[in-house]
N, C-alpha and C. Protein backbone atom coordinates (compact mmCIF):
# COMPACT_ATOMS: atom_id res chain seq x y z
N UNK A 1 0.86 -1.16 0.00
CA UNK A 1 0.00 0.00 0.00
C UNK A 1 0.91 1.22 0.00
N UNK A 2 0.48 1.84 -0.77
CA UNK A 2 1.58 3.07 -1.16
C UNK A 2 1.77 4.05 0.27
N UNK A 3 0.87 3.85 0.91
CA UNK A 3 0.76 5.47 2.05
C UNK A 3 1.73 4.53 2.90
N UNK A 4 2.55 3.20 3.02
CA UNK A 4 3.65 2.66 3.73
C UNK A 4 4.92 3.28 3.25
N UNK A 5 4.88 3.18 1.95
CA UNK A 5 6.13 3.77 1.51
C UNK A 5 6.85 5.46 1.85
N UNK A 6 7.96 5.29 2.03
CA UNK A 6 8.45 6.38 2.64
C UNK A 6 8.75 7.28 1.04
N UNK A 7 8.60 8.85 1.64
CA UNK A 7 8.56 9.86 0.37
C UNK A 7 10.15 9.70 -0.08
N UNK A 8 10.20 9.71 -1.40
CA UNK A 8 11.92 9.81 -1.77
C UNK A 8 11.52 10.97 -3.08
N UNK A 9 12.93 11.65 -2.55
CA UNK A 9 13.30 12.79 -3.38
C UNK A 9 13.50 12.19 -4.83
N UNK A 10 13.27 13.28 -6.40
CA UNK A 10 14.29 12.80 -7.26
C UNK A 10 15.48 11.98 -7.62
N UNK A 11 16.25 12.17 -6.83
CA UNK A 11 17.51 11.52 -6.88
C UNK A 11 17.52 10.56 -5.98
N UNK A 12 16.74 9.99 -5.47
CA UNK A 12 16.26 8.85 -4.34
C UNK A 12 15.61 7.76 -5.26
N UNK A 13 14.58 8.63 -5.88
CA UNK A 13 14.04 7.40 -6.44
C UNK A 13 14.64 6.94 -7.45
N UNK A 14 15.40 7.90 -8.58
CA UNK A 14 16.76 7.27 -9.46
C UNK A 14 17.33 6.25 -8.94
N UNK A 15 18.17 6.94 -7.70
CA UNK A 15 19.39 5.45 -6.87
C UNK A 15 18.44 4.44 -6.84
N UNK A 16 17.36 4.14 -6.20
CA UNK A 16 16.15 2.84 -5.92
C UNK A 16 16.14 2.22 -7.33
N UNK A 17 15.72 2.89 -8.39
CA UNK A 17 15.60 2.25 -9.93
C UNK A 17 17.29 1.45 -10.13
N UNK A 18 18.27 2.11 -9.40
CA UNK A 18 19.40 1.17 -10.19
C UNK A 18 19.63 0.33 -9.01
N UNK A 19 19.13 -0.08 -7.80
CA UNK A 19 19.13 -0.87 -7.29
C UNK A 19 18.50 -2.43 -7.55
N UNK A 20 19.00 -3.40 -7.51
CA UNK A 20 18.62 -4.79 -8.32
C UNK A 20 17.71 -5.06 -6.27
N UNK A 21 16.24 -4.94 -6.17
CA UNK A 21 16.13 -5.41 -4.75
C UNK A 21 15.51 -6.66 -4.88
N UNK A 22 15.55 -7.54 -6.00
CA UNK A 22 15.30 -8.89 -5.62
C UNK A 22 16.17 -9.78 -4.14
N UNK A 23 15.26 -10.50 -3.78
CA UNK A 23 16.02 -11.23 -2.82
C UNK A 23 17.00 -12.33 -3.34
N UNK A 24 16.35 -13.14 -4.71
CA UNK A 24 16.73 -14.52 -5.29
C UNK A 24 16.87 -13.52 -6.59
N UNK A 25 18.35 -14.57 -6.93
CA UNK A 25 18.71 -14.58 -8.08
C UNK A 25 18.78 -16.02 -9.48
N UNK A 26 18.51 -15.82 -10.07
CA UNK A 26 18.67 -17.20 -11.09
C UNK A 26 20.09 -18.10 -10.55
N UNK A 27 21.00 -17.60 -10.77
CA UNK A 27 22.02 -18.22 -10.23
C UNK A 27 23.25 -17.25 -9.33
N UNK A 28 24.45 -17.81 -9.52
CA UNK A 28 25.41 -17.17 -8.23
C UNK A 28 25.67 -16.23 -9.38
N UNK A 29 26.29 -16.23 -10.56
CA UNK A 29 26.64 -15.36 -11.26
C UNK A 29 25.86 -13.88 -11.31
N UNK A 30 24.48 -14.44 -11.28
CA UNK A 30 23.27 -13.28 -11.61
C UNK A 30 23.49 -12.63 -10.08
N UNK A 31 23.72 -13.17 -9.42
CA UNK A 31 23.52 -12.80 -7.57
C UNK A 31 24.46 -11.45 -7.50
N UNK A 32 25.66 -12.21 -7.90
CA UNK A 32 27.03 -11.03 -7.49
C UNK A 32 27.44 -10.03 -8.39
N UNK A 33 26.74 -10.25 -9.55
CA UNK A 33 26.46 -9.04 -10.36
C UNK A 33 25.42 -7.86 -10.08
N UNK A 34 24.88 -8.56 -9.04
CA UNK A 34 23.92 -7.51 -8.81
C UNK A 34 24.36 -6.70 -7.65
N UNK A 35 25.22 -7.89 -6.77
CA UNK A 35 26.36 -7.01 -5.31
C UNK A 35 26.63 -5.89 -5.63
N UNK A 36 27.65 -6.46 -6.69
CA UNK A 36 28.19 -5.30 -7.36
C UNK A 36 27.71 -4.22 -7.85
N UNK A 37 26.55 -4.29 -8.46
CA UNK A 37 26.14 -3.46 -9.08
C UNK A 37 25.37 -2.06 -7.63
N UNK A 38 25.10 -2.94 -6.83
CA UNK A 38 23.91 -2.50 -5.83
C UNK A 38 24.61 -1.60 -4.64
N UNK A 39 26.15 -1.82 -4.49
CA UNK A 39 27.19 -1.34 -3.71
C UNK A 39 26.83 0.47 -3.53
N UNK A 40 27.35 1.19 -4.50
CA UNK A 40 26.85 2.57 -4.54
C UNK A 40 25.58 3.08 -4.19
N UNK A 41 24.96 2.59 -4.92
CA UNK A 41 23.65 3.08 -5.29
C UNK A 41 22.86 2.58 -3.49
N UNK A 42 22.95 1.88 -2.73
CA UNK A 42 22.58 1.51 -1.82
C UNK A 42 23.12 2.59 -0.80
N UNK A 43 24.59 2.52 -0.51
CA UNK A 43 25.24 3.75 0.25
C UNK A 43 24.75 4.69 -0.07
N UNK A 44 24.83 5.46 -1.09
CA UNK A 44 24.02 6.96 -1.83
C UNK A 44 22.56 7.10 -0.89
N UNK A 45 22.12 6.24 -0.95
CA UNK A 45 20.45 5.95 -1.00
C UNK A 45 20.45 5.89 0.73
N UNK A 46 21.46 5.05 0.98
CA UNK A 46 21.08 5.12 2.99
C UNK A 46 21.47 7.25 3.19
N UNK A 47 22.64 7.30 2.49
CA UNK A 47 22.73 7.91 3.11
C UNK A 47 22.33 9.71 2.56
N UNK A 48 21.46 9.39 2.09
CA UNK A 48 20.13 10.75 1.79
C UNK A 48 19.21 10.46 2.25
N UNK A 49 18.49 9.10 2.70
CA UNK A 49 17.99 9.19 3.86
C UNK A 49 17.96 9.55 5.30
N UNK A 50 19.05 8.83 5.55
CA UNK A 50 19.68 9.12 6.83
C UNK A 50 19.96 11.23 6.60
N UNK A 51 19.63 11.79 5.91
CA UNK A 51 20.08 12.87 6.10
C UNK A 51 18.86 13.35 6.07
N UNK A 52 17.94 13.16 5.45
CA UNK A 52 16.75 13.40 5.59
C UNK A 52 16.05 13.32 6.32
N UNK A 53 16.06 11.98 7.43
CA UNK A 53 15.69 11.71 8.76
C UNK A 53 14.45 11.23 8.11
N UNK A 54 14.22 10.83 6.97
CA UNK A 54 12.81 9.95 6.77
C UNK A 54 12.24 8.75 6.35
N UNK A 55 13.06 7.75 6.87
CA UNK A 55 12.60 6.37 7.65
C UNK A 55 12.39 6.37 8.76
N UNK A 56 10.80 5.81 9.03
CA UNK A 56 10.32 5.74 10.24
C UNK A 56 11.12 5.11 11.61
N UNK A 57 10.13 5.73 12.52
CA UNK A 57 10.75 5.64 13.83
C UNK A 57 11.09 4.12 14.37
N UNK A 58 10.19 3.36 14.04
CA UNK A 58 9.41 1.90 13.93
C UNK A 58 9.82 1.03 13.14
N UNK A 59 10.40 1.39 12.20
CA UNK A 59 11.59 0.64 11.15
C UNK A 59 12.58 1.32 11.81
N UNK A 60 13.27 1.57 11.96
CA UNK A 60 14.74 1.95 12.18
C UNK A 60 14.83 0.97 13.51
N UNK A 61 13.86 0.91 14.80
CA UNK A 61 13.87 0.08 15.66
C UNK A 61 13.99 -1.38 15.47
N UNK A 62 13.33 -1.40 14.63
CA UNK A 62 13.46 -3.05 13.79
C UNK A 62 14.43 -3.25 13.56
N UNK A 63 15.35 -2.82 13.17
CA UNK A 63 16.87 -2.91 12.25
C UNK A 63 17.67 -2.84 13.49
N UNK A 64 17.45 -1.66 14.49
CA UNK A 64 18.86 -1.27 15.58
C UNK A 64 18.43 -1.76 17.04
N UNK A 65 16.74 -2.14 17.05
CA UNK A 65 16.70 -2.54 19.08
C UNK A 65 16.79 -3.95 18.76
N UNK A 66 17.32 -4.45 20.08
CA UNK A 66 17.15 -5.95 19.96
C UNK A 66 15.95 -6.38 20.36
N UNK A 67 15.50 -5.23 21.18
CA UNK A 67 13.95 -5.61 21.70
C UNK A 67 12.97 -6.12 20.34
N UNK A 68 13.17 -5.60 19.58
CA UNK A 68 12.33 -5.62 18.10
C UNK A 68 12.60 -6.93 17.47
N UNK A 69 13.30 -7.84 17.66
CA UNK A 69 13.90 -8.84 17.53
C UNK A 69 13.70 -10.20 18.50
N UNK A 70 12.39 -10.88 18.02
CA UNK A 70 12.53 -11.84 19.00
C UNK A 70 12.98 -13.37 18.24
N UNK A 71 14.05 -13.38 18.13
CA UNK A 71 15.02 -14.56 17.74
C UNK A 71 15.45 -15.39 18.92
N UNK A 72 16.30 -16.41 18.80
CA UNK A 72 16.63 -16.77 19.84
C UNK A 72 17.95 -16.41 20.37
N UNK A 73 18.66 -15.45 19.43
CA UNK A 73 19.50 -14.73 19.68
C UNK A 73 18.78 -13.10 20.21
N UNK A 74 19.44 -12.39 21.45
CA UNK A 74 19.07 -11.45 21.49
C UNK A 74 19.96 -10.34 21.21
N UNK A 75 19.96 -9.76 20.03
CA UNK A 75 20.57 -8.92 19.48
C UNK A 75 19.64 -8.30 18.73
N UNK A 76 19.77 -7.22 18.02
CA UNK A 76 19.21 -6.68 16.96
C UNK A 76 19.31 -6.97 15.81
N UNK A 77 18.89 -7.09 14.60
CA UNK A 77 19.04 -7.38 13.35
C UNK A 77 20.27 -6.96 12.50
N UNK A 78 20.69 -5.71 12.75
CA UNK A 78 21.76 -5.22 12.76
C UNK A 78 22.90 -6.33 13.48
N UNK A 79 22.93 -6.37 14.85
CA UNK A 79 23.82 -7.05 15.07
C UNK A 79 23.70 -8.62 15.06
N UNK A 80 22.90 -8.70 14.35
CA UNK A 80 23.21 -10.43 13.34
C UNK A 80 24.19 -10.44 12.80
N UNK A 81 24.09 -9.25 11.79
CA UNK A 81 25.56 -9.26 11.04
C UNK A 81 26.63 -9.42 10.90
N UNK A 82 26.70 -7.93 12.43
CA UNK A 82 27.72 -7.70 13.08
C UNK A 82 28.74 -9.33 13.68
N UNK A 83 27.87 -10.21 14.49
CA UNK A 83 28.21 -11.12 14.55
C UNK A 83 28.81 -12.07 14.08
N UNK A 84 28.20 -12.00 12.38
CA UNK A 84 28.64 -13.12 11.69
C UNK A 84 29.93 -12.12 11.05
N UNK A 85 30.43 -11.27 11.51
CA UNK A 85 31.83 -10.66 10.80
C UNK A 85 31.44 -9.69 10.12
N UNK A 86 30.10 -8.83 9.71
CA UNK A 86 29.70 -7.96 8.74
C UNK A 86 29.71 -6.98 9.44
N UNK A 87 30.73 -5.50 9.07
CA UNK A 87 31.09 -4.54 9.59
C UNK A 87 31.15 -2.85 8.91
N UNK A 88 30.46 -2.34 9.05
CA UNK A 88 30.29 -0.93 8.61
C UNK A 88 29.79 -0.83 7.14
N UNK A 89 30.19 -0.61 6.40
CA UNK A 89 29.60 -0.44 5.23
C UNK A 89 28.90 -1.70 4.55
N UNK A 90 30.28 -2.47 4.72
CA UNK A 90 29.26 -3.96 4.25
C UNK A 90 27.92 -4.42 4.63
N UNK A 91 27.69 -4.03 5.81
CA UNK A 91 26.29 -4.49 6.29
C UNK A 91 25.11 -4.05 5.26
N UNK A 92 25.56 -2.98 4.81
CA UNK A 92 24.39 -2.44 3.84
C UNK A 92 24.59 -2.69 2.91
N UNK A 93 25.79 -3.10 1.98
CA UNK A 93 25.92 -3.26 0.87
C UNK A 93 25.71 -5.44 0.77
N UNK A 94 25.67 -5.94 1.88
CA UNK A 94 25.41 -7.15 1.82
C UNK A 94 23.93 -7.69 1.52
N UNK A 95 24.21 -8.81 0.41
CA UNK A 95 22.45 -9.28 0.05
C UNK A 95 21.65 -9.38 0.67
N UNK A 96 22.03 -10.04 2.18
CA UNK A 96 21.02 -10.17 3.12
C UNK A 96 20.12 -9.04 3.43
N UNK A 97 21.08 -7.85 3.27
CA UNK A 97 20.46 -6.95 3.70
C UNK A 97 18.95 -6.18 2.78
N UNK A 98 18.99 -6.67 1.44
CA UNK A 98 17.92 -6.26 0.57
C UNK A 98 16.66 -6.25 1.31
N UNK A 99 16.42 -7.07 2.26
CA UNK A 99 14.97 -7.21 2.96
C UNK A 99 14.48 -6.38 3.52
N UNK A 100 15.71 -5.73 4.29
CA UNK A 100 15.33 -4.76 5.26
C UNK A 100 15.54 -3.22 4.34
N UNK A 101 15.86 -3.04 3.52
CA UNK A 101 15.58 -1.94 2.59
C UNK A 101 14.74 -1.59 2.22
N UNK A 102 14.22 -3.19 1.49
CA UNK A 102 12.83 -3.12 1.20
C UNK A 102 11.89 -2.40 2.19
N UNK A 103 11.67 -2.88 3.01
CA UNK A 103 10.95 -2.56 4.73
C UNK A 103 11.28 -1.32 4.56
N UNK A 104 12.03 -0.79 5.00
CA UNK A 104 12.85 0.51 5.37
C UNK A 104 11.87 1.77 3.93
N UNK A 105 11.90 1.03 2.84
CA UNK A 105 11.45 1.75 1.58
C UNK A 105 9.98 1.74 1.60
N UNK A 106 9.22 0.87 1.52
CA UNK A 106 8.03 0.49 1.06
C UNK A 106 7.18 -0.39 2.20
N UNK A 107 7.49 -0.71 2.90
CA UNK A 107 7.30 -1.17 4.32
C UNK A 107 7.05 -2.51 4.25
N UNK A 108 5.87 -2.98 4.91
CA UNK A 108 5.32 -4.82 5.36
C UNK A 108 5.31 -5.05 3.93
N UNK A 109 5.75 -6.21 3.35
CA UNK A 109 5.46 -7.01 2.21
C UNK A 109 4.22 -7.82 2.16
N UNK A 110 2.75 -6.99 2.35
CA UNK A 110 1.48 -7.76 2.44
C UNK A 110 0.61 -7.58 1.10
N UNK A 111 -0.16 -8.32 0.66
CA UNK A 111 -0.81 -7.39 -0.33
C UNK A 111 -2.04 -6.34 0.27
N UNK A 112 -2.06 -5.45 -0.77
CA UNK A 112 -3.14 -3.87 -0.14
C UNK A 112 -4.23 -4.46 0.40
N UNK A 113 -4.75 -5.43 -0.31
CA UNK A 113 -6.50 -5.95 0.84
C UNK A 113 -6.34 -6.29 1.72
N UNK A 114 -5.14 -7.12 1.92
CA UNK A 114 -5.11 -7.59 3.25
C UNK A 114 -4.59 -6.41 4.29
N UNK A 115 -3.37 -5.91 4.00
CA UNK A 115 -3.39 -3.82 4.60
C UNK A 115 -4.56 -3.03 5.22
N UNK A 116 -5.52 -3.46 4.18
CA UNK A 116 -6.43 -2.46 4.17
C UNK A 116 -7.59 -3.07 5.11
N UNK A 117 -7.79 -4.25 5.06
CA UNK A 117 -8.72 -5.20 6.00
C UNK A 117 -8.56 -5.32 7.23
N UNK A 118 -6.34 -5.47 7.64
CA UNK A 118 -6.37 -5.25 8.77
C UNK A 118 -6.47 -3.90 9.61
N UNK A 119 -6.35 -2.57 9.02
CA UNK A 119 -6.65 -1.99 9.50
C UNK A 119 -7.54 -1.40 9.76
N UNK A 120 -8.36 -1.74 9.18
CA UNK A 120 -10.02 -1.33 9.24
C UNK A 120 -10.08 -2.09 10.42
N UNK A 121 -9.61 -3.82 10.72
CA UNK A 121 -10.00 -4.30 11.96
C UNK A 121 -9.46 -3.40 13.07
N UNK A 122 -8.53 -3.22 12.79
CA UNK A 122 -7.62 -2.47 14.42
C UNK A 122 -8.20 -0.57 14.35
N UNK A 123 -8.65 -0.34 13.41
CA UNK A 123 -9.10 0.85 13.49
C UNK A 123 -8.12 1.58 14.84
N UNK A 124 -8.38 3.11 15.15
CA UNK A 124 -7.77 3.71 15.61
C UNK A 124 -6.48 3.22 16.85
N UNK A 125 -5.23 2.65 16.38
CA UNK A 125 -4.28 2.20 17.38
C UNK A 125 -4.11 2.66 18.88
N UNK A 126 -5.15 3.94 19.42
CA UNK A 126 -4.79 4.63 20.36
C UNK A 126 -5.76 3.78 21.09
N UNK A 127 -6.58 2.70 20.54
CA UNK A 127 -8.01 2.68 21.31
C UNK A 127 -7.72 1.29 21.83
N UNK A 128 -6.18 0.29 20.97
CA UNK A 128 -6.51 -1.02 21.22
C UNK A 128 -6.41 -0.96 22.45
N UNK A 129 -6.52 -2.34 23.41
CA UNK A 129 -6.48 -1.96 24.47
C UNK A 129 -5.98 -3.70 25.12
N UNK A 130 -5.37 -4.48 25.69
CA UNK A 130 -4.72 -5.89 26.30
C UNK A 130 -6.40 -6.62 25.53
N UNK A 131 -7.34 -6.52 25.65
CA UNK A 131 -8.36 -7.27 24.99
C UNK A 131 -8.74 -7.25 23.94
N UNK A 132 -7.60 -6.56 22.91
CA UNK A 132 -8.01 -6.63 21.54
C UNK A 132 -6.70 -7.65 21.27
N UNK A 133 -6.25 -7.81 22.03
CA UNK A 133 -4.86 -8.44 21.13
C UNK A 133 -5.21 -9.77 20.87
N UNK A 134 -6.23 -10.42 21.38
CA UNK A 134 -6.28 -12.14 20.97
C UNK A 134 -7.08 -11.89 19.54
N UNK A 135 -8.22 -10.63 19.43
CA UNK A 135 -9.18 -10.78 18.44
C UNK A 135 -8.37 -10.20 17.06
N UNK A 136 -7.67 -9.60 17.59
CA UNK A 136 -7.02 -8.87 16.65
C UNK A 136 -6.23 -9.82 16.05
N UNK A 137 -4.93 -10.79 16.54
CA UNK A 137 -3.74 -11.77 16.16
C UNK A 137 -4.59 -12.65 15.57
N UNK A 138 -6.44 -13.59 15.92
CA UNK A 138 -6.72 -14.54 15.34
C UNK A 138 -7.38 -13.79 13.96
N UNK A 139 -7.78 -12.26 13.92
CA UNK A 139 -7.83 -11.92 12.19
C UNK A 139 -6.77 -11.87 11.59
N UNK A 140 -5.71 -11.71 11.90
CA UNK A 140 -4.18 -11.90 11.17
C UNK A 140 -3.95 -13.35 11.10
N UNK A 141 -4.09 -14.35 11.46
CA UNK A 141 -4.67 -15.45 11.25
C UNK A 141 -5.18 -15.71 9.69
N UNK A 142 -6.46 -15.44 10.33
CA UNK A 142 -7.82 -15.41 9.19
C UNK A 142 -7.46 -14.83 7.64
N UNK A 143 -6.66 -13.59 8.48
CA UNK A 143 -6.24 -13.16 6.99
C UNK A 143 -5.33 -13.75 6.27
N UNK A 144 -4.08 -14.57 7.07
CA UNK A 144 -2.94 -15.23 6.27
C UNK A 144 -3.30 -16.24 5.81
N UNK A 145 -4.52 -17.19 5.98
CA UNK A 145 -4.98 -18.49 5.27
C UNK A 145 -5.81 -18.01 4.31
N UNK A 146 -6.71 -17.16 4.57
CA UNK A 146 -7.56 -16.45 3.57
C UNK A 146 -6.85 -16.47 2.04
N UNK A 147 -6.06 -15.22 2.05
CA UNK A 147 -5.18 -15.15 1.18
C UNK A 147 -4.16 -15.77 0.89
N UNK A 148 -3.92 -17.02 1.40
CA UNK A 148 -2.71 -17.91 1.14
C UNK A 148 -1.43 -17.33 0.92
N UNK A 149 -1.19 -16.14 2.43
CA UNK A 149 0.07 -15.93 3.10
C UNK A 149 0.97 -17.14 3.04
N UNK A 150 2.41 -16.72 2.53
CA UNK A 150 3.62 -17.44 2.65
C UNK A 150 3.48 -17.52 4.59
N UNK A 151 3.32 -18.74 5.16
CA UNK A 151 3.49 -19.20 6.83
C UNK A 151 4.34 -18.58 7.18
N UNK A 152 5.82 -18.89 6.64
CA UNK A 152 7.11 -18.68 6.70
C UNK A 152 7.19 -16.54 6.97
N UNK A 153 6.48 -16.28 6.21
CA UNK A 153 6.72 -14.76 6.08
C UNK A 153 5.98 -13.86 6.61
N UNK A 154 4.86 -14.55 6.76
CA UNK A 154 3.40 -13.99 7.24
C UNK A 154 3.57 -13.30 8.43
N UNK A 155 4.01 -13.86 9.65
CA UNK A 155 4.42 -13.55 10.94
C UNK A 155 5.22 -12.57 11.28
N UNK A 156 6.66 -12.08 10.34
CA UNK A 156 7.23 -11.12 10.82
C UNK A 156 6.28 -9.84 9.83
N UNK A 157 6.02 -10.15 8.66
CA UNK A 157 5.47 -8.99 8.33
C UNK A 157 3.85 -8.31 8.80
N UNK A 158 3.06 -9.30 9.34
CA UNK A 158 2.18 -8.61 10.43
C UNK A 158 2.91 -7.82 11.26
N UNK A 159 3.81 -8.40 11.84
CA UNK A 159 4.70 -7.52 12.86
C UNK A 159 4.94 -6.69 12.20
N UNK A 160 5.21 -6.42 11.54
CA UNK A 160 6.18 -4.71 10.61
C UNK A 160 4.77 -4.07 10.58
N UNK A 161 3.80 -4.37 9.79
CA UNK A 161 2.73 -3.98 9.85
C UNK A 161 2.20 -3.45 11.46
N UNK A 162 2.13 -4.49 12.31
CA UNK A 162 1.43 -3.58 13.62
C UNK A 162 2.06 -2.64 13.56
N UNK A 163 3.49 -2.49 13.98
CA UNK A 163 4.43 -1.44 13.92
C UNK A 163 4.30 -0.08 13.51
N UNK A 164 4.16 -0.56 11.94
CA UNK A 164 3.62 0.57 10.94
C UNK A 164 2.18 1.36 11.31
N UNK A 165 0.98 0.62 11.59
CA UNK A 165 0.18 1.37 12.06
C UNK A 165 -0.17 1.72 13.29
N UNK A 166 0.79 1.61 14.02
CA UNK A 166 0.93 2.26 15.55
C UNK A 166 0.82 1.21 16.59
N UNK A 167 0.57 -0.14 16.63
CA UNK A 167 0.70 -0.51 17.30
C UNK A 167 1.74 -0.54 18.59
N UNK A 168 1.74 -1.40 19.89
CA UNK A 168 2.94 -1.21 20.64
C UNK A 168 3.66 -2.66 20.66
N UNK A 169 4.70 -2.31 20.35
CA UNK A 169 5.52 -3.23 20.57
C UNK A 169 5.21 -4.96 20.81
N UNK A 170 4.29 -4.58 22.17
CA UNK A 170 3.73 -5.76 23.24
C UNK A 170 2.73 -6.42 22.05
N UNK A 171 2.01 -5.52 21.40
CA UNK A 171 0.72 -5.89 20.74
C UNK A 171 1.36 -6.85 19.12
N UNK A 172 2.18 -5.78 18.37
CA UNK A 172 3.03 -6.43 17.47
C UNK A 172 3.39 -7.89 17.47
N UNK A 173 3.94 -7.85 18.75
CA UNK A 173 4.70 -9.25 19.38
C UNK A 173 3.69 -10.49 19.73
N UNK A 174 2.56 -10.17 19.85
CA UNK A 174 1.62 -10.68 20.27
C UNK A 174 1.05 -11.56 18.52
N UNK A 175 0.44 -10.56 17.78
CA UNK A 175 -0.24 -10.94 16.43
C UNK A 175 1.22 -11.83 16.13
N UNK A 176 1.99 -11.19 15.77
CA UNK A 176 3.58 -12.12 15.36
C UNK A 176 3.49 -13.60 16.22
N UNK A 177 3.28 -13.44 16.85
CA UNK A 177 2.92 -15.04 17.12
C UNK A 177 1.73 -15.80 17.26
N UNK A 178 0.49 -15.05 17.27
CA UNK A 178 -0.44 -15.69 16.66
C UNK A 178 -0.29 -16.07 15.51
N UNK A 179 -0.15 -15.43 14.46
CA UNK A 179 0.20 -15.92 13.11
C UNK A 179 1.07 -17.15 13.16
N UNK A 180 2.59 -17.17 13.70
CA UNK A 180 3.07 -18.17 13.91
C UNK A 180 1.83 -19.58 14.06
N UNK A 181 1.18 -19.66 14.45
CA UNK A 181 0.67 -20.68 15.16
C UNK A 181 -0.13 -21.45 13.69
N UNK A 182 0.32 -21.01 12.85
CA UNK A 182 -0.83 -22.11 11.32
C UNK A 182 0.05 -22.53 11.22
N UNK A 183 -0.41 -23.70 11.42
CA UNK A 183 0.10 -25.11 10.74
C UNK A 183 0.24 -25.52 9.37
């Protein structure tokens, strides 16, 4: 849904066009041609954002708290990387990292009906309240079988989604694992 996506200047949305943001490539050859290719244009692009200050508050937490991160590692997403040896620039210019760009750019990877369905359910975020969170996680549910949500994907991107439309943290964390729960 477009009103997720963050505003990019002229020269923002240029760098984005020469960015390759597939996750999968045909093969290794096609993969590291695209490293390569994606190196600049990625740095350029973080960093006119980052100057701009306009990626959300709620994505950027995703990427840098570990709280936002419930793995069984407790670190932040960021310091996944860090861990596995990925250090300063590379972190952004590494493939893994295309996902969270994506996010960072255009936000939850859901389709618009389902966007638009769940928030009509959760209507105004200021109002949920500890007794919406079971009714709320089993329509995120409803909605990921409905539409024959990827299982696998479904779960963190509700989460980006609560996120995105104001949810708290607690509540996010909550639907994110309801969803988990289809078999």
């Amino acid at each position: 849904m477009d009103k997720f996506h963050i505003d990019l200047n002229q020269r923002e949305v240029e760098l984005v066009q020469r960015i390759d943001l597939r996750v999968t490539h045909r093969d290794h050859t096609e993969g590291h041609a695209a490293y390569n290719a994606n190196k600049e244009p990625i740095l350029t692009l973080l960093r006119s954002l980052s100057e701009r200050n306009v990626v959300p508050p709620q994505r950027l937490s995703y990427w840098n708290d570990p709280k936002y991160n419930f793995g069984r590692v407790k670190t932040s997403r960021k310091g996944l990387f860090e861990r596995n040896g990925c250090t300063g620039t590379e972190i952004y210019t590494h493939p893994h990292f295309i996902p969270y760009l994506r996010y960072f750019l255009f936000g939850p990877e859901l389709p618009d009906n389902v966007i638009a369905e769940f928030e009509a359910k959760v209507g105004n975020p200021e109002w949920v309240t500890s007794s919406d969170v079971v009714p709320i996680g089993k329509f995120a549910r409803d909605l990921t079988r409905r539409h024959r949500l990827d299982t696998s994907d479904a779960p963190d991107e509700f989460f980006k989604l609560c996120l995105d439309v104001g949810l708290s943290l607690s509540v996010a964390e909550s639907v994110m694992r309801s969803v988990r729960q289809i078999r």
